[in-house]
N, C-alpha and C. Protein backbone atom coordinates (compact mmCIF):
# COMPACT_ATOMS: atom_id res chain seq x y z
N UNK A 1 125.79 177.52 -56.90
CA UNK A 1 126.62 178.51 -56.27
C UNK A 1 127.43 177.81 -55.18
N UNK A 2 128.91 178.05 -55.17
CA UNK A 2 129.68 177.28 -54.31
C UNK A 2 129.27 178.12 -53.01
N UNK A 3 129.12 177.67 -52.04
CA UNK A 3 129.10 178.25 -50.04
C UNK A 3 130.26 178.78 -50.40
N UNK A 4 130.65 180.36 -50.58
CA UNK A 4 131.59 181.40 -49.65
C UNK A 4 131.64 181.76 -48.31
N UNK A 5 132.80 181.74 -47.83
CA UNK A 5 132.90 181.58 -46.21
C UNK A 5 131.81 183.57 -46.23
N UNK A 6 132.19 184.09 -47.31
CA UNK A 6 130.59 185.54 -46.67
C UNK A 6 129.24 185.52 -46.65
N UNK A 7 128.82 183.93 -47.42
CA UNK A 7 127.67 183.89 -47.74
C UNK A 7 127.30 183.12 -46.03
N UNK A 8 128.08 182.51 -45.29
CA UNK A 8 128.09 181.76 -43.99
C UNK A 8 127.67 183.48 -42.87
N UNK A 9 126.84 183.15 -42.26
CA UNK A 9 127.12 183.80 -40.81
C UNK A 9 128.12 183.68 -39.80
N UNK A 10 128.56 184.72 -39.48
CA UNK A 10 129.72 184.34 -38.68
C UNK A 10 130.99 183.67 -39.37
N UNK A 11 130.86 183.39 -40.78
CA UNK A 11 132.64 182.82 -40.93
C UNK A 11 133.41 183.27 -41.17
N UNK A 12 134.70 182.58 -40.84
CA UNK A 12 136.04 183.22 -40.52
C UNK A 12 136.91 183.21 -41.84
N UNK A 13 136.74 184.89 -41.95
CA UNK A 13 137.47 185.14 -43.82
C UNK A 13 138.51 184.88 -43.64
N UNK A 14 139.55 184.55 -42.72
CA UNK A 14 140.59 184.71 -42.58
C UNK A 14 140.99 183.15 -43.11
N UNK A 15 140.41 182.54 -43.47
CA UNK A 15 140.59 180.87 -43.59
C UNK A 15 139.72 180.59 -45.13
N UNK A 16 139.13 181.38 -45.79
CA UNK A 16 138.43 181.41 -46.76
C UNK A 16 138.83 180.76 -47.76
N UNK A 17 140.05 180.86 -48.42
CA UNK A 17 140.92 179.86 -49.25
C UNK A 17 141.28 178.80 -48.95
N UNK A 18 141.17 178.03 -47.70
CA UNK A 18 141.05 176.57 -47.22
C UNK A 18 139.61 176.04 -47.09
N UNK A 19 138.71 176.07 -47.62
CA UNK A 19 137.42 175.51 -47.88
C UNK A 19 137.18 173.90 -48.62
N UNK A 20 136.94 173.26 -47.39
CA UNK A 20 136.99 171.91 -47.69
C UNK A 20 135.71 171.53 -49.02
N UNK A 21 134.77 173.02 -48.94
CA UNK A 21 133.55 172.25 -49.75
C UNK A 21 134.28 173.01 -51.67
N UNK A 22 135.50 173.73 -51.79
CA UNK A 22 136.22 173.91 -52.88
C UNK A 22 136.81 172.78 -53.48
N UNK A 23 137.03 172.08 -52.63
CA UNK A 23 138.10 170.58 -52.71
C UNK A 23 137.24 169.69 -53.18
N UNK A 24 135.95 169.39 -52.66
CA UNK A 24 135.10 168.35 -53.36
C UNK A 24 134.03 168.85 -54.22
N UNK A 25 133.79 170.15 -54.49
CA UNK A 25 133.29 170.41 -55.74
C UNK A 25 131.95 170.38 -55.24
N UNK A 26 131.57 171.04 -53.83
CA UNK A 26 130.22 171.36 -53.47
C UNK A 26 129.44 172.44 -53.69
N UNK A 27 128.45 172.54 -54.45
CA UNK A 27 127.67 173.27 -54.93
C UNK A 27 126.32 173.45 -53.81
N UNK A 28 126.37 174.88 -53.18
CA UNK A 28 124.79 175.10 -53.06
C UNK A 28 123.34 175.81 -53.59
N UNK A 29 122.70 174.87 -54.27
CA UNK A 29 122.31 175.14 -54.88
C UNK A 29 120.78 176.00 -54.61
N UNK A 30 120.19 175.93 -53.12
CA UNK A 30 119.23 176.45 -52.68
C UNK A 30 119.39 176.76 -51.79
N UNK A 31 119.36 178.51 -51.06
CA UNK A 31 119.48 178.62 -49.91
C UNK A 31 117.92 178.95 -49.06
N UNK A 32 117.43 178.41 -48.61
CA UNK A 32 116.40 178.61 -47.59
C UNK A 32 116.29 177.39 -46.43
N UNK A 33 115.96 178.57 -45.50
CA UNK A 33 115.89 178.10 -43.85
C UNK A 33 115.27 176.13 -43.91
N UNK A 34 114.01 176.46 -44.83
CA UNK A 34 113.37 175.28 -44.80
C UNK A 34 114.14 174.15 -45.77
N UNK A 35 114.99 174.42 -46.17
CA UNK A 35 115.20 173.41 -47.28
C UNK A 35 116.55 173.92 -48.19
N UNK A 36 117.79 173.32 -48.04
CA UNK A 36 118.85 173.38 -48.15
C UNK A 36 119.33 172.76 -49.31
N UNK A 37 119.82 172.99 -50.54
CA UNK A 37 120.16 171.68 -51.39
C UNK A 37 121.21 171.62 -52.17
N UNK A 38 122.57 171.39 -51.88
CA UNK A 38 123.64 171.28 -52.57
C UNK A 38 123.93 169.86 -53.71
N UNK A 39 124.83 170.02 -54.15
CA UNK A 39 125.42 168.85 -54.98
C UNK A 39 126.70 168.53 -55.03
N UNK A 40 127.58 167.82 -55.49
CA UNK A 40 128.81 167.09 -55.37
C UNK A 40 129.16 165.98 -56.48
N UNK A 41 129.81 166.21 -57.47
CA UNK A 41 130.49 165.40 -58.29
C UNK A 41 131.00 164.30 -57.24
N UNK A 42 130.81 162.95 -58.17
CA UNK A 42 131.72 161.48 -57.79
C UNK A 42 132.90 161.73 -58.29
N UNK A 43 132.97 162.03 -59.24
CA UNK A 43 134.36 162.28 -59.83
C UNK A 43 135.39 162.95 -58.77
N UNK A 44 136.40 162.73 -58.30
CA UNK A 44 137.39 163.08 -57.89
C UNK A 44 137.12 162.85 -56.10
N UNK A 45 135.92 162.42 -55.64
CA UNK A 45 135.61 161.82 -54.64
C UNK A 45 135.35 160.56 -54.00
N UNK A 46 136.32 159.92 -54.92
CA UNK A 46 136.03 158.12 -54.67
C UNK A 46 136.80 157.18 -53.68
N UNK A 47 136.48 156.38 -53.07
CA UNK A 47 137.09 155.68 -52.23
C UNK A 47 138.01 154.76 -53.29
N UNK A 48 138.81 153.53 -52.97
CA UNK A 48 139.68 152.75 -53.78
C UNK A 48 138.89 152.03 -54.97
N UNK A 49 137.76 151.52 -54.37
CA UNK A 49 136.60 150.87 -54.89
C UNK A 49 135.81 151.38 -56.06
N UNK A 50 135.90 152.96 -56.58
CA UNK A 50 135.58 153.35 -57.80
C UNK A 50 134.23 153.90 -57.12
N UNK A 51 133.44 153.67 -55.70
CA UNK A 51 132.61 154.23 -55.54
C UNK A 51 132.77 155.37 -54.71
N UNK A 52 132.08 156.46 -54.54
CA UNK A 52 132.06 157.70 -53.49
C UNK A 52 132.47 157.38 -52.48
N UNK A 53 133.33 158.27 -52.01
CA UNK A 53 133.81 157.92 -50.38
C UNK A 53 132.43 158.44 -49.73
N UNK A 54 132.54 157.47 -48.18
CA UNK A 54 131.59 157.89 -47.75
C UNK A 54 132.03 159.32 -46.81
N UNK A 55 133.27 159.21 -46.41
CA UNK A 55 133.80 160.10 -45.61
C UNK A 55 132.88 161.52 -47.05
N UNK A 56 132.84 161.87 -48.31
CA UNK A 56 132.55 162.85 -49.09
C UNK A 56 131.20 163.15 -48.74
N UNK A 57 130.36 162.17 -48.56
CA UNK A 57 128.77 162.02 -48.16
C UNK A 57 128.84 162.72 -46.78
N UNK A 58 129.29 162.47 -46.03
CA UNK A 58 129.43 162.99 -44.68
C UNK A 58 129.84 164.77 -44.91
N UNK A 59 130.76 165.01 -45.79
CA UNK A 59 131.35 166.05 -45.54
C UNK A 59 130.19 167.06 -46.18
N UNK A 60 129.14 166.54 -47.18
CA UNK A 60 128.30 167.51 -48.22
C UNK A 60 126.98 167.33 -46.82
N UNK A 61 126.67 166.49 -46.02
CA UNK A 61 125.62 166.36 -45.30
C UNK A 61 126.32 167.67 -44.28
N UNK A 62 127.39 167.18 -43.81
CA UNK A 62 127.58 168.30 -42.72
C UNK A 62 128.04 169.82 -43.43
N UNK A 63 128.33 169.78 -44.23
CA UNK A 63 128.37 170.85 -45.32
C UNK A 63 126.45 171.65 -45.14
N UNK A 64 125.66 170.76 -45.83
CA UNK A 64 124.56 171.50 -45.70
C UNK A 64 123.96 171.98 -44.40
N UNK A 65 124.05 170.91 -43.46
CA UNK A 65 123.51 170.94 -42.21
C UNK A 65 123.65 171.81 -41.13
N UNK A 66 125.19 172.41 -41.24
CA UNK A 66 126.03 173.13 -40.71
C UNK A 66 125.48 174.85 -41.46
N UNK A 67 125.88 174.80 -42.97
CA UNK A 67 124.50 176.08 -42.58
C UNK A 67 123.52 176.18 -42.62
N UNK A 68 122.75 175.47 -43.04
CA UNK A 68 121.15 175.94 -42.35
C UNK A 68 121.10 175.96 -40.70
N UNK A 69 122.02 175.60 -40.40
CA UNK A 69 122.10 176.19 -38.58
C UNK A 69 122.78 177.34 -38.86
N UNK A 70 123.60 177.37 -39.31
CA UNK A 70 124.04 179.36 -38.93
C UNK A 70 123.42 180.23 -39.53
N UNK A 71 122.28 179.47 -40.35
CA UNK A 71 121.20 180.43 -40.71
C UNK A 71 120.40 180.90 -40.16
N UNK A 72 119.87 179.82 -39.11
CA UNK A 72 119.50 179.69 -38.21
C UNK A 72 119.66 180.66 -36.85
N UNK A 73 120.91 180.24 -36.57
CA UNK A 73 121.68 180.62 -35.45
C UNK A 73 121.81 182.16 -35.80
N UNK A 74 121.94 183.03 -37.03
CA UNK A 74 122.37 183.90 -37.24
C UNK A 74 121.71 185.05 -36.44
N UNK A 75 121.79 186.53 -36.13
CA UNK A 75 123.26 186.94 -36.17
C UNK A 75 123.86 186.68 -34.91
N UNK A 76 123.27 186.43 -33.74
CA UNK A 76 123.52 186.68 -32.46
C UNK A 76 124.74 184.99 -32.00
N UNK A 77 124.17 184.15 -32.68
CA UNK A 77 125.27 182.71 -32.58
C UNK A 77 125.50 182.29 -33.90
N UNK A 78 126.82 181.20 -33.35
CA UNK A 78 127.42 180.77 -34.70
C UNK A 78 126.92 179.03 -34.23
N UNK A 79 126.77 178.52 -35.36
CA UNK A 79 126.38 176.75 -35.69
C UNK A 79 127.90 175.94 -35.50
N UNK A 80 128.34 175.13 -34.76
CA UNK A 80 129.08 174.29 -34.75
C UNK A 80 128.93 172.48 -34.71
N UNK A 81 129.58 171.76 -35.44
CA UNK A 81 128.53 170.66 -35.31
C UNK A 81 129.05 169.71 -33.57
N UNK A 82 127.95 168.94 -33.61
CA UNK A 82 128.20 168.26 -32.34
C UNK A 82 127.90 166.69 -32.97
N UNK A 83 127.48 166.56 -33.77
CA UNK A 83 126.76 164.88 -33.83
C UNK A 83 126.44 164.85 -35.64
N UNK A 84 127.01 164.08 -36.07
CA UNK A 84 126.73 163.70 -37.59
C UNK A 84 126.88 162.26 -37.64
N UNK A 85 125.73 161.23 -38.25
CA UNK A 85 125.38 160.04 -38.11
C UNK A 85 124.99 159.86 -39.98
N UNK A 86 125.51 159.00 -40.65
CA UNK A 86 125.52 158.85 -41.76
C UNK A 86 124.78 157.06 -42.01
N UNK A 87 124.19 157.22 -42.71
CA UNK A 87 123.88 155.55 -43.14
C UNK A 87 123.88 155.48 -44.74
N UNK A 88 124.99 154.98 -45.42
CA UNK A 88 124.90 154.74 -46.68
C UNK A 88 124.16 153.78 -47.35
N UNK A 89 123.62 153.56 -48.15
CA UNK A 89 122.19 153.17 -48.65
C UNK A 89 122.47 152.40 -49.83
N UNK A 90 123.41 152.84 -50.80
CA UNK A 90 123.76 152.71 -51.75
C UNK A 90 124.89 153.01 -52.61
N UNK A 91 126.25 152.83 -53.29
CA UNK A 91 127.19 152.92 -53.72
C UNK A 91 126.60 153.66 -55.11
N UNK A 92 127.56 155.02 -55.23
CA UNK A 92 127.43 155.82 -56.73
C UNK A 92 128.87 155.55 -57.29
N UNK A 93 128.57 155.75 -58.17
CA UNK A 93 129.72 155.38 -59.26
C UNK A 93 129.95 156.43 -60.27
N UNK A 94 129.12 157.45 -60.75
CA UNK A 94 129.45 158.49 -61.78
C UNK A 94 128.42 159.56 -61.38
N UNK A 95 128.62 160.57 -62.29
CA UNK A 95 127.71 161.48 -61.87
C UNK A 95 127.62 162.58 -60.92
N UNK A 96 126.39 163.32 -60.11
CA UNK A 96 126.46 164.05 -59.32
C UNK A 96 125.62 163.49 -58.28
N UNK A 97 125.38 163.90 -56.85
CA UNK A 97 124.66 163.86 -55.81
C UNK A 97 124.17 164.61 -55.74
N UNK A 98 122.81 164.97 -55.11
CA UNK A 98 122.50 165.87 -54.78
C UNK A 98 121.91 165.62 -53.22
N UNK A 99 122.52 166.47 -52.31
CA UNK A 99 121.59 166.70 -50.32
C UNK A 99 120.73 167.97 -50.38
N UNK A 100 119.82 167.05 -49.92
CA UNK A 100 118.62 167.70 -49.79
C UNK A 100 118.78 167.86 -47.76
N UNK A 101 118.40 169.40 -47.13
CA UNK A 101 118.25 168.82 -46.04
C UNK A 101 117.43 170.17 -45.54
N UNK A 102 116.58 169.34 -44.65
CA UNK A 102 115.50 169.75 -43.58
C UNK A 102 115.61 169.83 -42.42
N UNK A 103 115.02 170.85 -41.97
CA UNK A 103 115.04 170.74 -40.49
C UNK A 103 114.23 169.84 -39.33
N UNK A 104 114.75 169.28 -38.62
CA UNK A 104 114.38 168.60 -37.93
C UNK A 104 113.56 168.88 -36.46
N UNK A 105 114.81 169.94 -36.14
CA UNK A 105 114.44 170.84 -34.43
C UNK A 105 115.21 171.84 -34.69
N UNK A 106 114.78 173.18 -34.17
CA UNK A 106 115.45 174.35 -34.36
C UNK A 106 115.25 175.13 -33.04
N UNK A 107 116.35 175.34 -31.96
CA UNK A 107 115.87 175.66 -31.03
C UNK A 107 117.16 177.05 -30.39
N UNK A 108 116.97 177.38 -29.11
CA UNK A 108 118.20 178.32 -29.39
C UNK A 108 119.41 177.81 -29.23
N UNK A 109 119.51 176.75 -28.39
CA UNK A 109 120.45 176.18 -28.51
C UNK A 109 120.94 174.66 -28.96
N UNK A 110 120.46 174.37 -29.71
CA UNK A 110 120.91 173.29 -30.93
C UNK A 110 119.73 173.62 -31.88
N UNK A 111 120.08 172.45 -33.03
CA UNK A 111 119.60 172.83 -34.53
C UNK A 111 119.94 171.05 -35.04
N UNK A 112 118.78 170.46 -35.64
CA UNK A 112 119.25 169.37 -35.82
C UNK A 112 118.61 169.39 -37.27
N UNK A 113 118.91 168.41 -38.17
CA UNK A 113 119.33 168.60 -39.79
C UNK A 113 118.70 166.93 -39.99
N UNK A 114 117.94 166.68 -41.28
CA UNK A 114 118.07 165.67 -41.80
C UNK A 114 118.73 165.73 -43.11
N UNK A 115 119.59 164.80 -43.83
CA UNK A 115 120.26 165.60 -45.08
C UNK A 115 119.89 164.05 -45.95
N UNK A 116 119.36 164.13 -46.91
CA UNK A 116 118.77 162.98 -47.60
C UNK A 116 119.91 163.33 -48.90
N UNK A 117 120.52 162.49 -49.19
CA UNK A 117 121.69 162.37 -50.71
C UNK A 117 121.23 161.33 -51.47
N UNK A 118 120.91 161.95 -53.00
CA UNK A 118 120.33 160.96 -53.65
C UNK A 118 121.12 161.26 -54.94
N UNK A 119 121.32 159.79 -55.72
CA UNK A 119 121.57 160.34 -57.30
C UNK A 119 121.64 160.33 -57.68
N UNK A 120 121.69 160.69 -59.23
CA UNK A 120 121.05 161.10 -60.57
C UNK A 120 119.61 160.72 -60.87
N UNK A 121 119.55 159.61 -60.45
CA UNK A 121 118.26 158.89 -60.94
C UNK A 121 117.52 158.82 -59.55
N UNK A 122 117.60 159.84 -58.92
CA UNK A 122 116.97 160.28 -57.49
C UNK A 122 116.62 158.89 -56.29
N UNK A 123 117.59 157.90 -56.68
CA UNK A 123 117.54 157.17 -55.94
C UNK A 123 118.71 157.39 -54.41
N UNK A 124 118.11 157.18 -53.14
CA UNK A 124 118.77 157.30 -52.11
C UNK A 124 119.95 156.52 -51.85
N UNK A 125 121.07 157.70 -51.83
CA UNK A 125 122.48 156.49 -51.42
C UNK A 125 122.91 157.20 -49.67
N UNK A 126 122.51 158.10 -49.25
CA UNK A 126 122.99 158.19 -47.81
C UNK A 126 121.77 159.35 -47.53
N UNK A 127 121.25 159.05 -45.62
CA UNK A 127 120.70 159.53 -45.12
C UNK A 127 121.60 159.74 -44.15
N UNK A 128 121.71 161.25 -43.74
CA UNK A 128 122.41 162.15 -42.30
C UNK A 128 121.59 162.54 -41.30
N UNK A 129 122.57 162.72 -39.91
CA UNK A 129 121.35 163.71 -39.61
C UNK A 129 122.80 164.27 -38.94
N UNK A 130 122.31 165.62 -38.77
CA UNK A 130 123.03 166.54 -37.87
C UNK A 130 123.00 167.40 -37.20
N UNK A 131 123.56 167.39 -35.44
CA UNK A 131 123.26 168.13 -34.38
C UNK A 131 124.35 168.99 -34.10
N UNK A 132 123.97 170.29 -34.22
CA UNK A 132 124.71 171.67 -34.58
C UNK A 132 124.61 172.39 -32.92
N UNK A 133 125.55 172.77 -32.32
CA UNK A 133 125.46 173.40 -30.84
C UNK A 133 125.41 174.82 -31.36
N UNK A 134 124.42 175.40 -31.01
CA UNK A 134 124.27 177.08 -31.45
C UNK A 134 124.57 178.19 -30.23
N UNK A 135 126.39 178.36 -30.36
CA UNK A 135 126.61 179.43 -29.39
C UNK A 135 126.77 180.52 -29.42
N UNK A 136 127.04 181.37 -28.44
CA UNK A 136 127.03 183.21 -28.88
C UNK A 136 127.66 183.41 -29.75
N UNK A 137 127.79 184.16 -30.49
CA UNK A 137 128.91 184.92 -31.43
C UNK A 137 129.78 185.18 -30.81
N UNK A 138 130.96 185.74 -30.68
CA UNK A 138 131.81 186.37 -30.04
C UNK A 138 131.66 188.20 -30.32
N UNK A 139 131.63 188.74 -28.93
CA UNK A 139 131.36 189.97 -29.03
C UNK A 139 132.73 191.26 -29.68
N UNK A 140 132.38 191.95 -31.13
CA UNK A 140 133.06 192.58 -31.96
C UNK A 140 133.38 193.80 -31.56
């Protein structure tokens, strides 16, 4: 299931058709608090080199990480990120990814994420982590 900006807490429909995770073909595929798990085609996400950009790895880590904090955060604050740290592990070349991500610290005000990307053959090509600032909602 692709993330719809209604399936997000707090997101802004008004921007719904500019969805960066439409563009790279991000799939979420599990939604719970404890355990988050999308996917992402290589195909059409490659650096010059024929392998995955890493900037794409970054975007599916902070993709997941980002909501399981406004899941988090929900209804009273919205998740914004503050800190995303990527270490690529390994170069993919075909196929899909899949981020797996966990929570790390969940507090009222931040939310921090581990996002493990592994793939096909469930081998690790990037570990994330990400620190989400959890502020009020804006009052409706």
């Amino acid at each position: 299931m692709t993330p719809a900006p209604e399936d997000v807490p707090g997101a802004d429909q008004a921007v719904a058709h500019e969805q960066l995770t439409s563009k790279l073909g991000i799939e979420i595929t599990r939604w719970d608090a404890d355990r988050l798990v999308g996917t992402m085609p290589v195909k059409g996400n490659r650096q010059p080199y024929g392998l995955l950009h890493g900037g794409a790895n970054a975007a599916l880590a902070e993709t997941l990480g980002s909501v399981a904090a406004a899941m988090h955060a929900a209804p009273d604050r919205l998740a914004v990120g503050l800190e995303l740290s990527c270490t690529h592990h390994r170069g993919v070349t075909e196929g899909v990814v899949t981020g797996v991500c966990t929570p790390i610290h969940r507090g009222r005000s931040t939310a921090t994420y581990e996002i493990v990307i592994t793939d096909e053959q469930g081998r690790r090509a990037c570990t994330a982590r990400l620190t989400c600032f959890l502020k009020d909602a804006p009052k409706v």
